[in-house]
N, C-alpha and C. Protein backbone atom coordinates (compact mmCIF):
# COMPACT_ATOMS: atom_id res chain seq x y z
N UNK A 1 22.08 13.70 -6.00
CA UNK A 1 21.35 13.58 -7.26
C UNK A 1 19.93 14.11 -7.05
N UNK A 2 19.54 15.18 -8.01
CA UNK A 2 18.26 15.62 -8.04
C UNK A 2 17.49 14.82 -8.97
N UNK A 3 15.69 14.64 -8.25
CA UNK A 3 15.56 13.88 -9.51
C UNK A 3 13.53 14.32 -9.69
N UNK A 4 14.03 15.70 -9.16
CA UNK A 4 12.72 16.49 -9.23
C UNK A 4 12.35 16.67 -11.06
N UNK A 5 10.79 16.12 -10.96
CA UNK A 5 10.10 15.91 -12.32
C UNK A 5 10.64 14.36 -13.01
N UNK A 6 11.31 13.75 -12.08
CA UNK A 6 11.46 12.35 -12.81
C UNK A 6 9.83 11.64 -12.14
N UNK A 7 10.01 10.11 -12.09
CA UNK A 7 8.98 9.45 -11.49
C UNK A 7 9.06 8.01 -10.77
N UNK A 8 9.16 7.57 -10.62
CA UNK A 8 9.22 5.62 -10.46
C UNK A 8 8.63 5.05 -9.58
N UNK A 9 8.54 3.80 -10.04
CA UNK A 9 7.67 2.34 -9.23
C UNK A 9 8.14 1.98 -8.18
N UNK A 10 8.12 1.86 -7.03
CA UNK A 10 9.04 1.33 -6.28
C UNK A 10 8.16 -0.44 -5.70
N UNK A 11 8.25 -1.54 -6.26
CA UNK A 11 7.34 -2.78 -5.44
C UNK A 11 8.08 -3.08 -4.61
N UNK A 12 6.94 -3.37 -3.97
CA UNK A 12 7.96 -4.37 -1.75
C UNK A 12 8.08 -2.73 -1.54
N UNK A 13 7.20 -1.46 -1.62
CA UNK A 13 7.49 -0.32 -0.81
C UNK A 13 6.55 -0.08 0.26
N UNK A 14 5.98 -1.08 0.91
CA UNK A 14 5.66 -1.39 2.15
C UNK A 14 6.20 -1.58 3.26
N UNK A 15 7.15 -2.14 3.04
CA UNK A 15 7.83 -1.79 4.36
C UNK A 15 9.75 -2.90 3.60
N UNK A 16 10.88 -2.92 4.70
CA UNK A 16 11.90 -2.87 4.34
C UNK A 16 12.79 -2.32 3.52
N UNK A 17 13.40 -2.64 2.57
CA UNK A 17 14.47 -1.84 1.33
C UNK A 17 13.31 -1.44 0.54
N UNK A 18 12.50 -1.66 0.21
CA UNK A 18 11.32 -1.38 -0.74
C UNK A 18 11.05 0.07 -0.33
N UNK A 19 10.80 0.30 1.07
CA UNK A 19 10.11 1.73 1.64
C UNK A 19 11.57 2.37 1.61
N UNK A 20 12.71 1.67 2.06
CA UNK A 20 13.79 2.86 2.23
C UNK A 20 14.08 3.43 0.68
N UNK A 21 14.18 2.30 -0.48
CA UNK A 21 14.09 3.22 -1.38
C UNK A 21 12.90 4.34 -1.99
N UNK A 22 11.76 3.82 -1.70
CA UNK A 22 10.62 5.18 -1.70
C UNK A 22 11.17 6.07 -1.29
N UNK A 23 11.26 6.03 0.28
CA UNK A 23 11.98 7.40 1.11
C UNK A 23 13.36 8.20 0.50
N UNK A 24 13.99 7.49 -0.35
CA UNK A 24 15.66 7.45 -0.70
C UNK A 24 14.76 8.59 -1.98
N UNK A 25 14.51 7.89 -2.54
CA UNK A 25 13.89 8.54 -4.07
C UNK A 25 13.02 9.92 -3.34
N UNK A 26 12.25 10.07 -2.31
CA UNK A 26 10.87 11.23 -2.38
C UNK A 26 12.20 11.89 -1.89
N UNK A 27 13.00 12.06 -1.30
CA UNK A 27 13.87 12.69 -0.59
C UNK A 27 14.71 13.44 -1.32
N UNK A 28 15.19 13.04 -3.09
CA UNK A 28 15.71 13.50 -3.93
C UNK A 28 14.48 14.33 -4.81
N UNK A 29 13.05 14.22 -4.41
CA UNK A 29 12.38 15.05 -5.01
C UNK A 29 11.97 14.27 -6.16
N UNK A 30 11.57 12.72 -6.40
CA UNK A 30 11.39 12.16 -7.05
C UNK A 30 10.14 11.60 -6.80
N UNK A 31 8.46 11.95 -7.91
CA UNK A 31 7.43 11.41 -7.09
C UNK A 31 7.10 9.78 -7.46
N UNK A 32 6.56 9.18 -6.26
CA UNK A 32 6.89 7.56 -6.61
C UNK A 32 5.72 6.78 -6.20
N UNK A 33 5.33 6.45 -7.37
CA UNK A 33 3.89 5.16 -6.96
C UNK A 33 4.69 3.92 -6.28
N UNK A 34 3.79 2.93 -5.55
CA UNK A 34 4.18 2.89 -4.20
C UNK A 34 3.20 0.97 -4.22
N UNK A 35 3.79 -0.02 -4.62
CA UNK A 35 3.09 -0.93 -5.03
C UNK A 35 3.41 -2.25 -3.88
N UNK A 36 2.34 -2.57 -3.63
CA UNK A 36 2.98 -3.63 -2.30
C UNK A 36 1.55 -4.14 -2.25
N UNK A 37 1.14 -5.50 -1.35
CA UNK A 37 -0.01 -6.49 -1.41
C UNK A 37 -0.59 -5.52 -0.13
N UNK A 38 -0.13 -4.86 0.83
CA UNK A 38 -0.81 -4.79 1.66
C UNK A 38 -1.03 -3.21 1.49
N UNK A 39 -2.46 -2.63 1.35
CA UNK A 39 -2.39 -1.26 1.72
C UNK A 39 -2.00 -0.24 2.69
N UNK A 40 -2.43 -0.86 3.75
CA UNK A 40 -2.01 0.02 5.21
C UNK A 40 -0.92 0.15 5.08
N UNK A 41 0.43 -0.78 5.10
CA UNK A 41 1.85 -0.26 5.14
C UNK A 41 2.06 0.89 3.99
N UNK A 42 1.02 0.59 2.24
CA UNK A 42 0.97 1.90 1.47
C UNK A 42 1.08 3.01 1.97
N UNK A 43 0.07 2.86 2.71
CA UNK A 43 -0.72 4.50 3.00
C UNK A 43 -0.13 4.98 3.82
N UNK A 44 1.00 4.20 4.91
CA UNK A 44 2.13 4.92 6.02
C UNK A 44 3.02 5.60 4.92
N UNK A 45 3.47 4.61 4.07
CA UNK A 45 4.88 4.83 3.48
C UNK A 45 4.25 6.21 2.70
N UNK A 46 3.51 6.23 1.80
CA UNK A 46 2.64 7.01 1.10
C UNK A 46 2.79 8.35 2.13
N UNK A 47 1.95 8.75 3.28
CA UNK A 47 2.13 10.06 3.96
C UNK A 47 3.53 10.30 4.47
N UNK A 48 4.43 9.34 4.61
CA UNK A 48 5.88 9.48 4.51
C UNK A 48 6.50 10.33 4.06
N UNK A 49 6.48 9.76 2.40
CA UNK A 49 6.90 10.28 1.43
C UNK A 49 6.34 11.82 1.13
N UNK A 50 4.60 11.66 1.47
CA UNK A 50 4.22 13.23 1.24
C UNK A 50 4.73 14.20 1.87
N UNK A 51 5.47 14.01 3.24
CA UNK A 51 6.04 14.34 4.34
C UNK A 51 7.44 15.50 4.22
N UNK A 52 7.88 14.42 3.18
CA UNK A 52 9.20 14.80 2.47
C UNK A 52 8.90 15.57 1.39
N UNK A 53 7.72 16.37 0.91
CA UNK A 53 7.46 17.09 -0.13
C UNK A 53 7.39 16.64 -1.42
N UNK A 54 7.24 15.22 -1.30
CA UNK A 54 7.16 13.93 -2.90
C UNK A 54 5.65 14.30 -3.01
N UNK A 55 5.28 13.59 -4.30
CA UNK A 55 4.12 12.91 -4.57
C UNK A 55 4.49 11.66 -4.38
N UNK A 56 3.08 11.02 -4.30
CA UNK A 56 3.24 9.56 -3.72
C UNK A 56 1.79 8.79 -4.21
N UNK A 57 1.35 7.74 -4.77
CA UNK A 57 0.88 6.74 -5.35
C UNK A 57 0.37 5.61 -4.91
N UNK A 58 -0.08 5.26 -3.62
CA UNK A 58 -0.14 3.48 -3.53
C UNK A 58 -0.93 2.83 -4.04
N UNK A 59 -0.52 2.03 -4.36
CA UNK A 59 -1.23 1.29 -5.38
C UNK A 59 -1.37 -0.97 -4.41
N UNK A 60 -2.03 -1.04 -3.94
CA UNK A 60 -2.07 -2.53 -3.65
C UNK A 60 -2.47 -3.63 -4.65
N UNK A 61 -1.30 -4.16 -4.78
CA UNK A 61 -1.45 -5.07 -5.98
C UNK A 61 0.19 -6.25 -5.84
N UNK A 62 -0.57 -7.30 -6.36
CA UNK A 62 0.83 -8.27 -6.08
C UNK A 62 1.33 -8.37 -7.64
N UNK A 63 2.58 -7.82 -7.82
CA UNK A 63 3.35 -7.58 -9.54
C UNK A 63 4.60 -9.26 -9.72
N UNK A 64 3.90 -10.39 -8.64
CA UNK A 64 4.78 -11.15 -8.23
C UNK A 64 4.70 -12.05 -10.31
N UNK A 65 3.80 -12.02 -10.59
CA UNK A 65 3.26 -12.77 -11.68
C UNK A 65 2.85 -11.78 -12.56
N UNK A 66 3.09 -11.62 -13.98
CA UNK A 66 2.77 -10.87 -14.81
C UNK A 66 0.99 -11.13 -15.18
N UNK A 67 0.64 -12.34 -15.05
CA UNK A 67 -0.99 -11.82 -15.26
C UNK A 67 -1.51 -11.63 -14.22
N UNK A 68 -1.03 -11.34 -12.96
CA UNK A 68 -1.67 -10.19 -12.00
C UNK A 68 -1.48 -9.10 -11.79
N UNK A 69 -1.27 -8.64 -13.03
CA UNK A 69 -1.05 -7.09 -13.47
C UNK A 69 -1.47 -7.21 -14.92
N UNK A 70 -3.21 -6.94 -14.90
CA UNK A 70 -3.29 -7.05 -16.77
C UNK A 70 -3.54 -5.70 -17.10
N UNK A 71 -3.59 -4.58 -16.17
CA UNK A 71 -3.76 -3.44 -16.70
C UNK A 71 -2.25 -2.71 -17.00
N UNK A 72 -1.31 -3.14 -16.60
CA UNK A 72 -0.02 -2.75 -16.50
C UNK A 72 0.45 -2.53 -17.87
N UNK A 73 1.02 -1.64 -18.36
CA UNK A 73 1.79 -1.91 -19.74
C UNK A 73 3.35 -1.21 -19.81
N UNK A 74 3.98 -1.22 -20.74
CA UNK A 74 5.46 -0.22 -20.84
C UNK A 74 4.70 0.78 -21.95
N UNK A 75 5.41 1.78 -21.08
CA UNK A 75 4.89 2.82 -21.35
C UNK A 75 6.67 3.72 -21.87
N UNK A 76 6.63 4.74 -22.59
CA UNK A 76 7.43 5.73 -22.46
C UNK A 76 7.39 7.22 -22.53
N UNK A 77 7.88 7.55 -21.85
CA UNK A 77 7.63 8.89 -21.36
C UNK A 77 9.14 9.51 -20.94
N UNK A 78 9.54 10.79 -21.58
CA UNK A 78 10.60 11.77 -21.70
C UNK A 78 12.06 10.52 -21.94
N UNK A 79 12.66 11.06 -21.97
CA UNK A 79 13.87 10.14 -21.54
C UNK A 79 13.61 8.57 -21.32
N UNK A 80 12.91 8.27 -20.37
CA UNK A 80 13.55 6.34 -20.30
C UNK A 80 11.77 5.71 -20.09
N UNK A 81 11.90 4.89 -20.05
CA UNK A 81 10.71 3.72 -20.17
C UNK A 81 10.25 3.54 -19.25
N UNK A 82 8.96 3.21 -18.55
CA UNK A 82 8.38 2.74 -17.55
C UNK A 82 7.29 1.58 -17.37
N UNK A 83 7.12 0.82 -16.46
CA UNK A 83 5.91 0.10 -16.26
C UNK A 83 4.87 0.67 -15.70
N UNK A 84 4.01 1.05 -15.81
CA UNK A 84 3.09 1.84 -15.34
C UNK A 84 1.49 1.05 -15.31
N UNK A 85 0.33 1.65 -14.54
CA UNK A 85 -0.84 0.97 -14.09
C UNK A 85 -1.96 2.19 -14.66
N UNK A 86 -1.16 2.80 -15.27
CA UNK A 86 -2.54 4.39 -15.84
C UNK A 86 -2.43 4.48 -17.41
């Protein structure tokens, strides 16, 4: 599956299933903001992904609770819906 010019969130992409799906997604050519509490594991997974010819996003922020995300909204854009922080 190609999924060059799509986009997505991946949270917990700091490290475990969180980063393998980052990697899973930049790998199909899919660019992916990159949301987890701790930055440093971001910014690995982040040059990772750039690695693989993605764009890549980190963003440190805990999405565990909806009002610790008040800039967050649903957004839509081409085809399907997103949560987004821009």
């Amino acid at each position: 599956m190609r999924l060059t010019g799509k986009a997505a969130i991946v949270t917990g992409a700091g490290r475990g299933i969180g980063r393998a799906i980052a990697l899973a997604l930049a790998r199909e050519g899919c660019a992916v903001t990159l949301a987890s509490r701790t930055r440093a594991e971001l910014e690995a997974v982040a040059a990772e992904v750039v690695g693989l010819g993605a764009r890549a996003l980190p963003l440190a922020a805990d999405v565990s609770a909806e009002r610790r995300r008040p800039g967050w909204r649903k957004r839509r854009s081409g085809p399907s819906a997103a949560w987004t922080s821009w």
